[in-house]
Protein backbone atom coordinates (compact mmCIF):
# COMPACT_ATOMS: atom_id res chain seq x y z
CA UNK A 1 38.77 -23.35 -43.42
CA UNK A 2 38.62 -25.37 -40.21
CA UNK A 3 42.29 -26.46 -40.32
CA UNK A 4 44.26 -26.17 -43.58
CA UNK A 5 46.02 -29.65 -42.72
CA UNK A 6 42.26 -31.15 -42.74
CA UNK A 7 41.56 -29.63 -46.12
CA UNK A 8 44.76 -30.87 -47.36
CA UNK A 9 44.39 -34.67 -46.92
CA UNK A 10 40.64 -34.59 -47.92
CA UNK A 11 41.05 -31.88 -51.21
CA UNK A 12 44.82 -32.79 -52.28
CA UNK A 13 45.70 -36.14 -50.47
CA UNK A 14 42.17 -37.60 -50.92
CA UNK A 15 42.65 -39.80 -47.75
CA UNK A 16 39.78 -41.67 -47.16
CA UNK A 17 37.58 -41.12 -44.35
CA UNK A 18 35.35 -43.57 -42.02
CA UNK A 19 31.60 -43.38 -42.20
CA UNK A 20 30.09 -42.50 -38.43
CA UNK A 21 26.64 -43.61 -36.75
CA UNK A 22 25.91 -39.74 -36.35
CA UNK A 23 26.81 -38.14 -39.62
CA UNK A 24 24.74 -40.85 -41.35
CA UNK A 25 22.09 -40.32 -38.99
CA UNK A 26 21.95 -37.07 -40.44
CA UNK A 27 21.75 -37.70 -43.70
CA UNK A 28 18.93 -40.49 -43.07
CA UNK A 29 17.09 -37.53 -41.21
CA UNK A 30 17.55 -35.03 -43.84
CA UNK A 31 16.54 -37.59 -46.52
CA UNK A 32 13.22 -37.76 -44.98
CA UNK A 33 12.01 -34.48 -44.19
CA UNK A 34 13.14 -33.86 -47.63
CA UNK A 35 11.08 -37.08 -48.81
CA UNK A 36 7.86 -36.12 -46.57
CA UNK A 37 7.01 -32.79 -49.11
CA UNK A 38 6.24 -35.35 -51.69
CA UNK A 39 2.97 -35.79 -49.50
CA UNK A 40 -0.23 -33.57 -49.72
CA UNK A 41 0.00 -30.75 -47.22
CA UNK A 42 -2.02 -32.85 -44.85
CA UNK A 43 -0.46 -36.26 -44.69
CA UNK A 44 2.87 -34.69 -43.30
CA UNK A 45 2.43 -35.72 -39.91
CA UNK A 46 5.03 -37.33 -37.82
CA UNK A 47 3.88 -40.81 -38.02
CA UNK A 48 4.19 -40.43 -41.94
CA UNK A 49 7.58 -38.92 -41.44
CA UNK A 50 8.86 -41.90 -39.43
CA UNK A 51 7.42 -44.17 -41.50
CA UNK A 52 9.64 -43.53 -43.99
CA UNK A 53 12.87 -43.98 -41.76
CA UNK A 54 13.29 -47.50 -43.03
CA UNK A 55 12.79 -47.30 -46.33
CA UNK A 56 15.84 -44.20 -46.45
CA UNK A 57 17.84 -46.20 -44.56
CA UNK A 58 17.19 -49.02 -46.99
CA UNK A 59 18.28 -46.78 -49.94
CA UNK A 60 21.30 -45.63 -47.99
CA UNK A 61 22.53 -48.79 -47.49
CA UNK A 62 21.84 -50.15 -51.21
CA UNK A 63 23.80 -46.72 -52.15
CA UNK A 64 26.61 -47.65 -49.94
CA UNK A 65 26.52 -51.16 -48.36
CA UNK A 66 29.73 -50.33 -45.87
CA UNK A 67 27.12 -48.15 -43.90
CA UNK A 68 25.84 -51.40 -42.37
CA UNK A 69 29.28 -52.01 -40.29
CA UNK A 70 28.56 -49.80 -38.26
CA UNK A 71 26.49 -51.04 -36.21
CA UNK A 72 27.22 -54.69 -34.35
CA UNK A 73 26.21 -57.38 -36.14
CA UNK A 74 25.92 -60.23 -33.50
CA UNK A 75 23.32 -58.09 -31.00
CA UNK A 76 20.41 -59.06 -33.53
CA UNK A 77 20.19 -55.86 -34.59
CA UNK A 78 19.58 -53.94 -30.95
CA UNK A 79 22.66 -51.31 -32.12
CA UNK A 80 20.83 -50.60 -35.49
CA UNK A 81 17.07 -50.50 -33.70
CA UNK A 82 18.60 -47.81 -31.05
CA UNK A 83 20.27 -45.49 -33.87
CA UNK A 84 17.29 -46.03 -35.46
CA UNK A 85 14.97 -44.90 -32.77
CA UNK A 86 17.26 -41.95 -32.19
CA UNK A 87 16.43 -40.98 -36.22
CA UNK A 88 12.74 -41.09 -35.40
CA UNK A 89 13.25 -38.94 -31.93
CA UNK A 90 15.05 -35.92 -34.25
CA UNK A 91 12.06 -36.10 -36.82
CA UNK A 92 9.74 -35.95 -33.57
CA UNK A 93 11.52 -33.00 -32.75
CA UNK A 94 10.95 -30.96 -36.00
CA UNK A 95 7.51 -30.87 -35.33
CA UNK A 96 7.66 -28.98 -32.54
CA UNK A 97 10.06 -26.49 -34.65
CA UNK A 98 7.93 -26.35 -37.40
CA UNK A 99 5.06 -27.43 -39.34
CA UNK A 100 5.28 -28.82 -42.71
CA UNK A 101 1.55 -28.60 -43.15
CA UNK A 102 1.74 -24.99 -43.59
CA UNK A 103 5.00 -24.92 -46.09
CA UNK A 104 5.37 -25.70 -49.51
CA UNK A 105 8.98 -25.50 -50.21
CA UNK A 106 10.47 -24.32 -53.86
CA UNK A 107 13.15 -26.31 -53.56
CA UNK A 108 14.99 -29.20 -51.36
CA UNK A 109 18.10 -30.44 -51.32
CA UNK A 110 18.99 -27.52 -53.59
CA UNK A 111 22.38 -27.48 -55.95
CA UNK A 112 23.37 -24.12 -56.63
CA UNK A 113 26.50 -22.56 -58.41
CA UNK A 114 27.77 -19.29 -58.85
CA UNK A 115 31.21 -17.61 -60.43
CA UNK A 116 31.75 -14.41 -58.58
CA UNK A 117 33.69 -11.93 -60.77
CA UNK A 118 37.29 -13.14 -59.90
CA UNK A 119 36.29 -16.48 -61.35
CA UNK A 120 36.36 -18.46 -58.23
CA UNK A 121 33.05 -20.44 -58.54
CA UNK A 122 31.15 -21.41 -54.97
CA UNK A 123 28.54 -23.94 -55.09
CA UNK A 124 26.41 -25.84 -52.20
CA UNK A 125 23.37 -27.85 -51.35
CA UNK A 126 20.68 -26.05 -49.61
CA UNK A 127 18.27 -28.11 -47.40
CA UNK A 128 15.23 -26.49 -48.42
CA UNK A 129 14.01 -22.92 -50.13
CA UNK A 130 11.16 -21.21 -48.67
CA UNK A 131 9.23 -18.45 -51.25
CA UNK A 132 6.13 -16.45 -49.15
CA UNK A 133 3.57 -14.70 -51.43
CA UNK A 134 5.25 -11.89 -51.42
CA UNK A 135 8.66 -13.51 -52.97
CA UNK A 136 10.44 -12.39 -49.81
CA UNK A 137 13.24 -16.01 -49.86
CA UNK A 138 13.93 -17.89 -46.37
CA UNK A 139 17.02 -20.26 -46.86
CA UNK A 140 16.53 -23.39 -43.83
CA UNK A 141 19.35 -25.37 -43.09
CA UNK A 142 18.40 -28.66 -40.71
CA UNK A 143 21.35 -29.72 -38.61
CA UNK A 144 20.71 -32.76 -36.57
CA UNK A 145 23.37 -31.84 -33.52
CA UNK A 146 23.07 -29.60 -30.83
CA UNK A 147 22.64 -25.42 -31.60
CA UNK A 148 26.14 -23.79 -30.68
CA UNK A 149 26.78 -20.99 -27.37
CA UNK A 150 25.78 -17.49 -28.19
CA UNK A 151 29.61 -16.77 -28.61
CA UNK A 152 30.00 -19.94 -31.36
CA UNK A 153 26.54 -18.44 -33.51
CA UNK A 154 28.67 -16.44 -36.52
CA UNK A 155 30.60 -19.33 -37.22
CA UNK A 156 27.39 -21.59 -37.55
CA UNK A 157 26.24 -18.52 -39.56
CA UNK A 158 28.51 -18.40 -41.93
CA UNK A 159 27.86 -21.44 -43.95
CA UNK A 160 24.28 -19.69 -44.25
CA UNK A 161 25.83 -16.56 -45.16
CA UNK A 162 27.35 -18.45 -48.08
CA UNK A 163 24.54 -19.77 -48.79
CA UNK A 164 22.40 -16.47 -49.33
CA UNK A 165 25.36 -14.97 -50.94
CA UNK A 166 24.90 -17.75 -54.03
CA UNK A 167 21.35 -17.26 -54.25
CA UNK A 168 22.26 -13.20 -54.69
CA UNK A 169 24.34 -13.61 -57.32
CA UNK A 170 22.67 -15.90 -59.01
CA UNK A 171 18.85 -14.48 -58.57
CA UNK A 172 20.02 -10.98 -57.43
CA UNK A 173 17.54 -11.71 -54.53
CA UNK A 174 18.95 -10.90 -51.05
CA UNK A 175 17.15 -13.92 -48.82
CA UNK A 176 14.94 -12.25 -46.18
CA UNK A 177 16.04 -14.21 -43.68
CA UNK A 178 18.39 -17.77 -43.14
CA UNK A 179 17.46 -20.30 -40.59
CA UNK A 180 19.57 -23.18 -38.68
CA UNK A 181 17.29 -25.65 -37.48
CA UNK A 182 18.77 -27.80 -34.78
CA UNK A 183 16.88 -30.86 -33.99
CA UNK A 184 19.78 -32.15 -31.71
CA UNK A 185 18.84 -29.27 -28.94
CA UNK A 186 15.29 -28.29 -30.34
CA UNK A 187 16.33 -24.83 -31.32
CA UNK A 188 15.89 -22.19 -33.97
CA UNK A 189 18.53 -20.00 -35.35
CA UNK A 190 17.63 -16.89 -37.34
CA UNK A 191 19.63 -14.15 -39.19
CA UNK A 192 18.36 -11.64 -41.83
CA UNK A 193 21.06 -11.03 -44.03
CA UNK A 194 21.51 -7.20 -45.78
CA UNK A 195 24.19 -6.70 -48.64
CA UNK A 196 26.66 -5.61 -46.48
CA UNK A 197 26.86 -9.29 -44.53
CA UNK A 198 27.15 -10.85 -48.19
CA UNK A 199 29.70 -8.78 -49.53
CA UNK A 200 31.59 -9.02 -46.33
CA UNK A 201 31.68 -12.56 -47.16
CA UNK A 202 32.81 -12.60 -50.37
CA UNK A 203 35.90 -10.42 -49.33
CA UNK A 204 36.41 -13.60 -46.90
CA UNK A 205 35.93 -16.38 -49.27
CA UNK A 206 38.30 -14.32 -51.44
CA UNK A 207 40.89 -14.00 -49.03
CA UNK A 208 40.19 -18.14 -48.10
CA UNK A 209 40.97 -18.70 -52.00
CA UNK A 210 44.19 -16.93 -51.59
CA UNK A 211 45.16 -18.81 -48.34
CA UNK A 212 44.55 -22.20 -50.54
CA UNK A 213 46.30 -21.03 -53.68
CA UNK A 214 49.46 -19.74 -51.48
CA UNK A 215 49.13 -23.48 -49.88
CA UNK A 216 48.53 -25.35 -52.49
CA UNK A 217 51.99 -23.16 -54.23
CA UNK A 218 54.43 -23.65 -51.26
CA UNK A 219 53.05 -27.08 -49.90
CA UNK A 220 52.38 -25.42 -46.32
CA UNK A 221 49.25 -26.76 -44.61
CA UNK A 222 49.32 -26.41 -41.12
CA UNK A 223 47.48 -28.35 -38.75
CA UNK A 224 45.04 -26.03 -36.22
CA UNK A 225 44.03 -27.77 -33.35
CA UNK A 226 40.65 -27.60 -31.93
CA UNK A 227 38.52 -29.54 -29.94
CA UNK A 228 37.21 -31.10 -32.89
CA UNK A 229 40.79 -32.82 -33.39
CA UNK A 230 39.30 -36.09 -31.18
CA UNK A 231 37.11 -36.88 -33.96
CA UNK A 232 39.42 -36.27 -36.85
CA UNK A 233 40.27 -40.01 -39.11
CA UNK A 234 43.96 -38.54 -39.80
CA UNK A 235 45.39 -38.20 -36.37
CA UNK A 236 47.73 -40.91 -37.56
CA UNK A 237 49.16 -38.94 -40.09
CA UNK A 238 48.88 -35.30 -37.99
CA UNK A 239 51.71 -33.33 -36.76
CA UNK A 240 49.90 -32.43 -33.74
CA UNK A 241 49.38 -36.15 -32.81
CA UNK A 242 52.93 -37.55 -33.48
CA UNK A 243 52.26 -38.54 -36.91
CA UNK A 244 53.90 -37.79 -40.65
CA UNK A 245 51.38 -36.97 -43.24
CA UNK A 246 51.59 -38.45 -46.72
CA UNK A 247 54.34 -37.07 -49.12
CA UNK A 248 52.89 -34.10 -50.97
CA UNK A 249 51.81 -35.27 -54.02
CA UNK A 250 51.85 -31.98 -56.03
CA UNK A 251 54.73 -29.99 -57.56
CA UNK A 252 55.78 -26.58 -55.36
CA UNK A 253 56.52 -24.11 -57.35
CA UNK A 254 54.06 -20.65 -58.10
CA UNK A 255 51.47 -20.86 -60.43
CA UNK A 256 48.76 -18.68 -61.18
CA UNK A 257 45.18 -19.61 -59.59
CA UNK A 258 43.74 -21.22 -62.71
CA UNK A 259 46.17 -23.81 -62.04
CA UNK A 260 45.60 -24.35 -58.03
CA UNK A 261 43.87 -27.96 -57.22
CA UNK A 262 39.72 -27.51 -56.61
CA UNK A 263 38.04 -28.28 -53.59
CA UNK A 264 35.92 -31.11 -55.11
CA UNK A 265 35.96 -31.22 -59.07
CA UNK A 266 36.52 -28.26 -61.40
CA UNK A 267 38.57 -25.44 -61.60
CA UNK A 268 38.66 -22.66 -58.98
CA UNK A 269 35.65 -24.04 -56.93
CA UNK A 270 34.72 -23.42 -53.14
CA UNK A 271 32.20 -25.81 -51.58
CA UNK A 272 30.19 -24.57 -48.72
CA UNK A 273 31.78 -26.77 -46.10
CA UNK A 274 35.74 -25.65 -46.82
């Protein structure tokens, strides 16, 4: 958990957050390398991939019509045709990362689920699921920023980690090996996970749980400051920045974790990104 304070007005609060040019960027980008394995093996070439930019972004913005203020609307569309040019420059990049010519994916944008034996339930979206011939599993996550400092990797890791540690309970398959592609920097992360990594992260995710249940019980969410805090949409309602946050809108008093308030929807869940 980044900082508890963060989780609280997004999970408990449900204070809204702004759209930004780069998140949606991502998503546009991830929409279309995810769209361009609908081709034959030898039509995904970069010029097909950036074709397709527009039509995403078209679907985006039927999807969610607000997207469109972010860009300027009196520069004849100049903002919109730079951001848009900066899409097609990531999906340049990929190529030289990777070619999709050679991979046939099992899945993309994958939904999986799990309920580890203390009845906490994880569940996350995997950008794509690699199967070789041999059924060894490589789990690819695209992010469209820069790749993090040596000294930064495990953290970037551990959303993978999560990741392989759903697809082992639920397929009792360890994944050979997890990859972070960042298109931001044009670099290749890599980690080949044994059973000790995943059930060193279930002991963490457990112990997360607890933090959220004690939380969630005594009405204690602290804010943690990082650098990150600059880009955060509740500054105006954070301790750290002068402000008051929201009156907390649950009862605190002890209850047992059945009863504690789920990450998204559902009882006792744990999204990848908490």
């Amino acid at each position: 958990m980044q900082c508890p304070l963060l989780y609280r007005f997004r999970v408990i609060d449900k204070l809204p957050e702004k759209p930004s040019a780069a998140a949606t960027r991502g998503t546009l980008v991830h929409a279309v390398l995810e769209r361009l394995f609908d081709h034959p093996a030898q039509e995904r070439t970069a010029p097909r991939a950036k074709a397709l930019i527009p039509g995403q972004w078209d679907r985006l913005l039927e999807a969610k019509p607000e997207l469109g203020e972010l860009f300027a609307q009196g520069d004849e569309g100049a903002e919109l045709a730079r951001w848009l040019t900066e899409a097609e420059a990531l999906v340049d990049r990929w190529f030289t990362l990777e070619d999709p010519t050679r991979l046939e994916p099992v899945e993309r944008e994958f939904f999986v689920e799990t309920e580890l034996e203390s009845g906490l339930r994880l569940r996350g979206i995997i950008d794509r699921v690699d199967v070789a011939p041999t059924g060894e599993v490589r789990i690819v996550d695209y992010k469209t920023g820069k790749a993090p400092r040596p000294e930064y990797a495990e953290g970037a890791l551990f959303q993978m980690k999560f990741y392989a540690l759903v697809v082992w309970r639920l397929k009792q398959v360890v994944p050979r090996r997890l990859q972070l592609v960042y298109l931001g920097s044009g670099d290749v992360l890599t980690y080949d996970p044994v059973v000790a990594d995943l059930e060193r992260v279930e002991r963490k995710l457990l112990a997360l749980w607890e933090a959220i249940r004690e939380a969630t019980e005594t009405g204690e969410w602290r804010p943690r400051p990082t650098k990150l805090c600059g880009w955060c949409d509740h500054r105006a309602v954070c301790p750290e920045f002068g402000g008051t946050p929201p009156v907390y809108p649950l009862a605190v008093s002890p209850g047992p974790l059945g009863e504690v308030p789920p990450p998204r929807a559902g009882a006792q869940e744990l999204p990848a990104d908490s």
